[in-house]
PDB file of N, CA and C in Angstrom:
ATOM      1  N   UNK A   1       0.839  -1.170   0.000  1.00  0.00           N
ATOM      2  CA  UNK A   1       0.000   0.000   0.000  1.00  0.00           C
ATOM      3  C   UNK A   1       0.889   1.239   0.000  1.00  0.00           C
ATOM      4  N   UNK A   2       0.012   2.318  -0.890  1.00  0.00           N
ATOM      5  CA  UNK A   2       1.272   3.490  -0.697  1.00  0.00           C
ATOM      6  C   UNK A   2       0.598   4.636  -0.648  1.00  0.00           C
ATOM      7  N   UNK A   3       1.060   5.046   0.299  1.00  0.00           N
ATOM      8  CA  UNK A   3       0.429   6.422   1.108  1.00  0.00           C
ATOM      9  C   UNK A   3       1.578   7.293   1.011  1.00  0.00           C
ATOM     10  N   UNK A   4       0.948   8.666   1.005  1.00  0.00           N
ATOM     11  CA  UNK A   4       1.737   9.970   1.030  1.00  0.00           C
ATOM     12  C   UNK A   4       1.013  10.703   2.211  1.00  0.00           C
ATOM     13  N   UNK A   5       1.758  10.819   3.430  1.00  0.00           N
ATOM     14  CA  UNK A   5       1.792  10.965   4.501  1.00  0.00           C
ATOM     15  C   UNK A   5       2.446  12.471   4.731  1.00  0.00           C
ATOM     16  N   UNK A   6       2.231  13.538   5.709  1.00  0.00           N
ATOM     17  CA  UNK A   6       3.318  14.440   6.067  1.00  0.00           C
ATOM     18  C   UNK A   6       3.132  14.117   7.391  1.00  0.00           C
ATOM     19  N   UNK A   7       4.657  13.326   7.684  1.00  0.00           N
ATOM     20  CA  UNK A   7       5.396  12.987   9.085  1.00  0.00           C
ATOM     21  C   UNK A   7       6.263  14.090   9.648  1.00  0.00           C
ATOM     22  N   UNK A   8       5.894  14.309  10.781  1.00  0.00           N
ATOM     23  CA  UNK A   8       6.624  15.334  11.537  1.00  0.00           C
ATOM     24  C   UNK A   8       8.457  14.634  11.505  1.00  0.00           C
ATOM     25  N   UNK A   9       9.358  15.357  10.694  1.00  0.00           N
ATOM     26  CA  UNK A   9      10.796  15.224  10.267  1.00  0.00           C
ATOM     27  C   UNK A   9      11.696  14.831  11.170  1.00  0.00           C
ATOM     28  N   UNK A  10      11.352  15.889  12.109  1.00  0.00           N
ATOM     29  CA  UNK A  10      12.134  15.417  13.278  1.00  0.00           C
ATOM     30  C   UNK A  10      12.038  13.824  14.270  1.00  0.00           C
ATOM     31  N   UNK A  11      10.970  14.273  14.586  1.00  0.00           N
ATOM     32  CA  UNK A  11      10.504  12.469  14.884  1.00  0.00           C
ATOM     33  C   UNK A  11      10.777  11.278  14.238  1.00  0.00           C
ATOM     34  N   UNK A  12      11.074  11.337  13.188  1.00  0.00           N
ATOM     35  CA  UNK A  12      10.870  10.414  12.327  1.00  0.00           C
ATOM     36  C   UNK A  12      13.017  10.275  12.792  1.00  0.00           C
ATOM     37  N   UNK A  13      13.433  11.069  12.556  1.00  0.00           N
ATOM     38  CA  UNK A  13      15.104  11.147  12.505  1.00  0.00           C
ATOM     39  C   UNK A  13      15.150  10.521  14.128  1.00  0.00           C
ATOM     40  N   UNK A  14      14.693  11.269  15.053  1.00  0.00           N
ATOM     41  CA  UNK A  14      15.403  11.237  16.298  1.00  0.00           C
ATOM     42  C   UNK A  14      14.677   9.017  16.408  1.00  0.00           C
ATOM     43  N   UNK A  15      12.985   8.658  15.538  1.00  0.00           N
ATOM     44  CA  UNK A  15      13.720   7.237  15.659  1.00  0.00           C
ATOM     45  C   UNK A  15      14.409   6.473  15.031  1.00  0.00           C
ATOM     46  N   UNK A  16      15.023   7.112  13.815  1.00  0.00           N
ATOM     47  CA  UNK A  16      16.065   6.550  13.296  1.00  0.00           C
ATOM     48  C   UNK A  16      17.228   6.416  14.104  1.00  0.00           C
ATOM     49  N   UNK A  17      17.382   7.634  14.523  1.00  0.00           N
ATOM     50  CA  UNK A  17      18.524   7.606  15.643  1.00  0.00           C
ATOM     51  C   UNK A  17      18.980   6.455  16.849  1.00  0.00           C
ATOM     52  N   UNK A  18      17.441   6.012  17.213  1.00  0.00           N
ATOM     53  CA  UNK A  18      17.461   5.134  18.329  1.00  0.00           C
ATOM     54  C   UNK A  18      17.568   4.027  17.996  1.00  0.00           C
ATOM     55  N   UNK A  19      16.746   3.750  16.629  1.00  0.00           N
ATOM     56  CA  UNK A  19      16.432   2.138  16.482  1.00  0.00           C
ATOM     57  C   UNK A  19      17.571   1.645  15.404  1.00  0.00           C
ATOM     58  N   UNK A  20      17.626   0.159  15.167  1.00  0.00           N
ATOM     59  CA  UNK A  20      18.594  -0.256  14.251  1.00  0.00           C
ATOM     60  C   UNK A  20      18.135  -0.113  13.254  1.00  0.00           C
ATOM     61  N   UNK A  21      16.610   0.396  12.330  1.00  0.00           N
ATOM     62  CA  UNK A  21      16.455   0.696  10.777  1.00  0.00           C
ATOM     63  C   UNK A  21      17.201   1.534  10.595  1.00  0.00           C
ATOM     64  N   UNK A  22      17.120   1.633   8.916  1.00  0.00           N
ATOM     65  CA  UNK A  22      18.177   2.456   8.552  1.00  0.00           C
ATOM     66  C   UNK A  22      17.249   3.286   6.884  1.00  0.00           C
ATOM     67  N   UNK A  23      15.560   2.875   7.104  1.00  0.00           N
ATOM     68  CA  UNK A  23      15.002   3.798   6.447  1.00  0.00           C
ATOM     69  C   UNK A  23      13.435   4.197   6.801  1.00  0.00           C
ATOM     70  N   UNK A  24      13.301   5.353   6.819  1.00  0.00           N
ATOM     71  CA  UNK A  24      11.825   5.772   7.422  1.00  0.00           C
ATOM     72  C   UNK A  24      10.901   5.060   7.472  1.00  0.00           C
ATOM     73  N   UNK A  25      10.433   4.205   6.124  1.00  0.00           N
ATOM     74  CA  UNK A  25       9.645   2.815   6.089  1.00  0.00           C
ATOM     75  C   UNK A  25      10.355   2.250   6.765  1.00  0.00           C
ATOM     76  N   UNK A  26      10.993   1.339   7.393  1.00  0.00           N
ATOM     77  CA  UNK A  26      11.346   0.795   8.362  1.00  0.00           C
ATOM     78  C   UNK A  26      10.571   0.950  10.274  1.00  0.00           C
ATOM     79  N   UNK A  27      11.211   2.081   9.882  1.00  0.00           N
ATOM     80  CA  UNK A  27      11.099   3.122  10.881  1.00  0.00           C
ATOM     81  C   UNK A  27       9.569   2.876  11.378  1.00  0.00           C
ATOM     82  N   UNK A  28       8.836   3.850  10.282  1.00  0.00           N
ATOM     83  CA  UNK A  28       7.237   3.564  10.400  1.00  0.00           C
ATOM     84  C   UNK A  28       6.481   2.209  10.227  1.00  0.00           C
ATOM     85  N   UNK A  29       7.314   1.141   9.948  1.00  0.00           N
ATOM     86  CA  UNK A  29       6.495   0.160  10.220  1.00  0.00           C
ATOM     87  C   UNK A  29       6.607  -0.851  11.020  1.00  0.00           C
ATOM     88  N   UNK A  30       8.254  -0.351  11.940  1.00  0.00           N
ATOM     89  CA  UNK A  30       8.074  -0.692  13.432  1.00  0.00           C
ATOM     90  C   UNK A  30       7.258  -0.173  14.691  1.00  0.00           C
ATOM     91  N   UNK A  31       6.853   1.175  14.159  1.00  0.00           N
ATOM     92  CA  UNK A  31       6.059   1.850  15.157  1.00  0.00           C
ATOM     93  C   UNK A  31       4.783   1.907  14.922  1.00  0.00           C
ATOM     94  N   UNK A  32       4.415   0.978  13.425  1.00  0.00           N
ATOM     95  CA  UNK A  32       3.035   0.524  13.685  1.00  0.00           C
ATOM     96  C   UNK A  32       2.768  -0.764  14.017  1.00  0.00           C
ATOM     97  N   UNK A  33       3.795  -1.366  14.170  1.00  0.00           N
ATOM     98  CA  UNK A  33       3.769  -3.124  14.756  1.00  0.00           C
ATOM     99  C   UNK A  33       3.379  -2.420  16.390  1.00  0.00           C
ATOM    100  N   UNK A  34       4.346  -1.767  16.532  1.00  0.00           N
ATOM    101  CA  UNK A  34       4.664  -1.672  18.378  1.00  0.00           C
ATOM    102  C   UNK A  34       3.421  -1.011  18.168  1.00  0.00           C
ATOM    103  N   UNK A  35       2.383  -0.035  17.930  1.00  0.00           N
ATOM    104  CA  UNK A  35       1.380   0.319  18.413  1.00  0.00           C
ATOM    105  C   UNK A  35       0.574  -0.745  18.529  1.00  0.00           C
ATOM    106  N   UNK A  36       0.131  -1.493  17.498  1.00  0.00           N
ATOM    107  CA  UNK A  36      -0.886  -2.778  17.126  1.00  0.00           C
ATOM    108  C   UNK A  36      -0.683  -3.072  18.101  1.00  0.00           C
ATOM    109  N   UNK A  37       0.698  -3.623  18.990  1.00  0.00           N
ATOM    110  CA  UNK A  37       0.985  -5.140  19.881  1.00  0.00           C
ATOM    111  C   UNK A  37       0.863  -4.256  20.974  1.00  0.00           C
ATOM    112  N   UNK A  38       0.604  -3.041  21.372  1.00  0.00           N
ATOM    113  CA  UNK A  38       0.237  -2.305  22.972  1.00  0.00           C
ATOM    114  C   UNK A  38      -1.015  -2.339  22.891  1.00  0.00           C
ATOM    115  N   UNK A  39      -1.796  -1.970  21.514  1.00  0.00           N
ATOM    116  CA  UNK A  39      -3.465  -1.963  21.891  1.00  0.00           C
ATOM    117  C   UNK A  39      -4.058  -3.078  21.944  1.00  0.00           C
ATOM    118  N   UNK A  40      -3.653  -4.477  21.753  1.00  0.00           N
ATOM    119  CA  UNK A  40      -3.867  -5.571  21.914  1.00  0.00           C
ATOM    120  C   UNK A  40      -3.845  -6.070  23.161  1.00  0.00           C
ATOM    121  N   UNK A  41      -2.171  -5.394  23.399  1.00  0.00           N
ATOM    122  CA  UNK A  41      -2.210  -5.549  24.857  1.00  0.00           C
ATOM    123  C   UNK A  41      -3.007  -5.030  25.785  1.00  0.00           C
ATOM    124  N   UNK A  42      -3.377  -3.722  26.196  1.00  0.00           N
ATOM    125  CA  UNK A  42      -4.419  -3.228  26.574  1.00  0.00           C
ATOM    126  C   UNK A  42      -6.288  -3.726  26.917  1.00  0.00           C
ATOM    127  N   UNK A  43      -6.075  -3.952  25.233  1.00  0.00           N
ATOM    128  CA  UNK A  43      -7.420  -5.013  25.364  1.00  0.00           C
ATOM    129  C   UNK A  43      -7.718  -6.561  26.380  1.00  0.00           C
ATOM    130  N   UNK A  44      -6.454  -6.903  26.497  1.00  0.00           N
ATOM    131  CA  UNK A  44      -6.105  -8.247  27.547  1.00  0.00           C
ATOM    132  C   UNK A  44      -6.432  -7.184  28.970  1.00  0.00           C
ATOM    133  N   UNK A  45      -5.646  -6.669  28.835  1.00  0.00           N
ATOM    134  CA  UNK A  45      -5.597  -6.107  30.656  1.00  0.00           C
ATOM    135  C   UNK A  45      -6.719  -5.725  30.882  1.00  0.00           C
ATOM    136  N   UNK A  46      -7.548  -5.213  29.877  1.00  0.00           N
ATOM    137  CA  UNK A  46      -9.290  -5.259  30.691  1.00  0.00           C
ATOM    138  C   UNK A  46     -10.199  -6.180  30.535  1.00  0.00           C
ATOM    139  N   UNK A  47      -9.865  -7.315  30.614  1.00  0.00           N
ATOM    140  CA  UNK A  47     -10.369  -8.313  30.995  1.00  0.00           C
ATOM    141  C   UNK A  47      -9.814  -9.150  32.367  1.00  0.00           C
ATOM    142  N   UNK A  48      -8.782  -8.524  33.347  1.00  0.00           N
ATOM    143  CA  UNK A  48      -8.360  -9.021  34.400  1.00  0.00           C
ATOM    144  C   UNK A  48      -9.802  -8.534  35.332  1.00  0.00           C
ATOM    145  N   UNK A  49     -10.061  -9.834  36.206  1.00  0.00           N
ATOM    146  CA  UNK A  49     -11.312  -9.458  36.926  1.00  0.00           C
ATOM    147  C   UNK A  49     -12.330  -9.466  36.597  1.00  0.00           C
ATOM    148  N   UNK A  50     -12.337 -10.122  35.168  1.00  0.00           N
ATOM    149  CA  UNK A  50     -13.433  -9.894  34.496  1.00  0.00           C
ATOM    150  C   UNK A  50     -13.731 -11.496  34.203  1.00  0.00           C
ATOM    151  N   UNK A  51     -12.681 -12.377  33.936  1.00  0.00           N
ATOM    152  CA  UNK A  51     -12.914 -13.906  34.168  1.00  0.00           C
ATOM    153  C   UNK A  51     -13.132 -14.831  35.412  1.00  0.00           C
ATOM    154  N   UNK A  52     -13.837 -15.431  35.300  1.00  0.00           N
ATOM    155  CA  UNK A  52     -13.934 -16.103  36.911  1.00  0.00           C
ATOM    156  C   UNK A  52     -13.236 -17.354  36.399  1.00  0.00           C
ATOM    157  N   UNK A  53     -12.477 -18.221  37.522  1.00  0.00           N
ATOM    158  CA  UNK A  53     -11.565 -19.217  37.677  1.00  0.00           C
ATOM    159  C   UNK A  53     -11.995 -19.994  39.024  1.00  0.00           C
ATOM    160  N   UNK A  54     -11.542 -21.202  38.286  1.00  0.00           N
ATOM    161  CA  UNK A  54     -11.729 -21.953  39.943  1.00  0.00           C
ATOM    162  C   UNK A  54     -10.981 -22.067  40.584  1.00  0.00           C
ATOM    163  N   UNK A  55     -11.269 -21.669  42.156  1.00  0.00           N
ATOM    164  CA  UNK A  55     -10.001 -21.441  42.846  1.00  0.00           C
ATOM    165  C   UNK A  55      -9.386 -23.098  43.266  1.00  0.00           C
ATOM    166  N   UNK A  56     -10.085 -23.861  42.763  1.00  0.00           N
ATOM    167  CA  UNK A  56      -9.104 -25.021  43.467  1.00  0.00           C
ATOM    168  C   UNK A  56      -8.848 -25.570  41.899  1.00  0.00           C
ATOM    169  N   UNK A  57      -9.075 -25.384  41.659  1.00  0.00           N
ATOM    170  CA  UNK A  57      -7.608 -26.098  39.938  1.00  0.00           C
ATOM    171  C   UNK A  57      -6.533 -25.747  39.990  1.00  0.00           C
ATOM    172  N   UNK A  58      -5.885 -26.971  40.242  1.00  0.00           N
ATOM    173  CA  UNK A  58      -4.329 -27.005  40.341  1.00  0.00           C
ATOM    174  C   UNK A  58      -3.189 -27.873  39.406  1.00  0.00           C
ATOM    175  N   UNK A  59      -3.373 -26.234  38.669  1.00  0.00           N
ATOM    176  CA  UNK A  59      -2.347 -26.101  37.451  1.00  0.00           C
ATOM    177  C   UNK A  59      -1.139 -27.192  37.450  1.00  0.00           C
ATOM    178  N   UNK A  60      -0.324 -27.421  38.630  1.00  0.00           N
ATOM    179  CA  UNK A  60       0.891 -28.486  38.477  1.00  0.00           C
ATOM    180  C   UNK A  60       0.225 -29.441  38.263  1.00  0.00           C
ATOM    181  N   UNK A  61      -0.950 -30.235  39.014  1.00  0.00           N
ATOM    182  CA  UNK A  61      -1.531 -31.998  38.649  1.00  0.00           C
ATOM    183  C   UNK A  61      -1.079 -31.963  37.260  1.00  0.00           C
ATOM    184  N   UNK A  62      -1.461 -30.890  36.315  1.00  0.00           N
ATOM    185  CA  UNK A  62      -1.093 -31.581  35.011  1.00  0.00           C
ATOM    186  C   UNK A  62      -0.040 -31.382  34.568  1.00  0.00           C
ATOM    187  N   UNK A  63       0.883 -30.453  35.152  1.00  0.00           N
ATOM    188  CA  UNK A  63       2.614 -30.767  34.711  1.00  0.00           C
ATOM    189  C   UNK A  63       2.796 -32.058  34.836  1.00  0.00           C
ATOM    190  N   UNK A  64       2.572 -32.867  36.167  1.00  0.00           N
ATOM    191  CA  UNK A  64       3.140 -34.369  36.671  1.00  0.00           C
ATOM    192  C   UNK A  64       2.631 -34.933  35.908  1.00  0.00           C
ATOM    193  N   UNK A  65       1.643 -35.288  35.448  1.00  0.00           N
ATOM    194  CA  UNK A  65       0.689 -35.861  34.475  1.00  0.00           C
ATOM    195  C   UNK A  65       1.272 -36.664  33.463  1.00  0.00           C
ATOM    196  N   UNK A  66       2.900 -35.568  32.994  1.00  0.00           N
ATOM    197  CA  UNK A  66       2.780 -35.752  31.435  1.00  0.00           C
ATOM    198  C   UNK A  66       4.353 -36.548  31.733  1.00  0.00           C
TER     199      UNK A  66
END
């Protein structure tokens, strides 16, 4: 896909600077992986408290099991 974007210049340099790419596509399509994989993440963490579990299932019986 090809988009014509105006990316703030500086930003874009200072993560070149940090990360090991070595071209703006690069660049921008590590920092749309890493966004994807935080809002995903996010979506998990609000579901803590939100599953019920049984408190007596005990996870090792089936390590020994095997």
């Amino acid at each position: 896909m090809s988009a014509n974007l105006e990316i703030n210049r500086l930003l874009v340099q200072e993560a070149l600077g940090l990360g090991e790419h070595h071209t703006e596509k690069a660049v921008i399509e590590e920092a749309l992986q890493e966004y994807v994989q935080r809002r995903k993440q996010l979506k998990v963490l609000e579901l803590f408290g939100k599953i019920e579990y049984d408190q007596d299932y005990d996870y090792k019986q089936q390590r020994q099991q095997t």
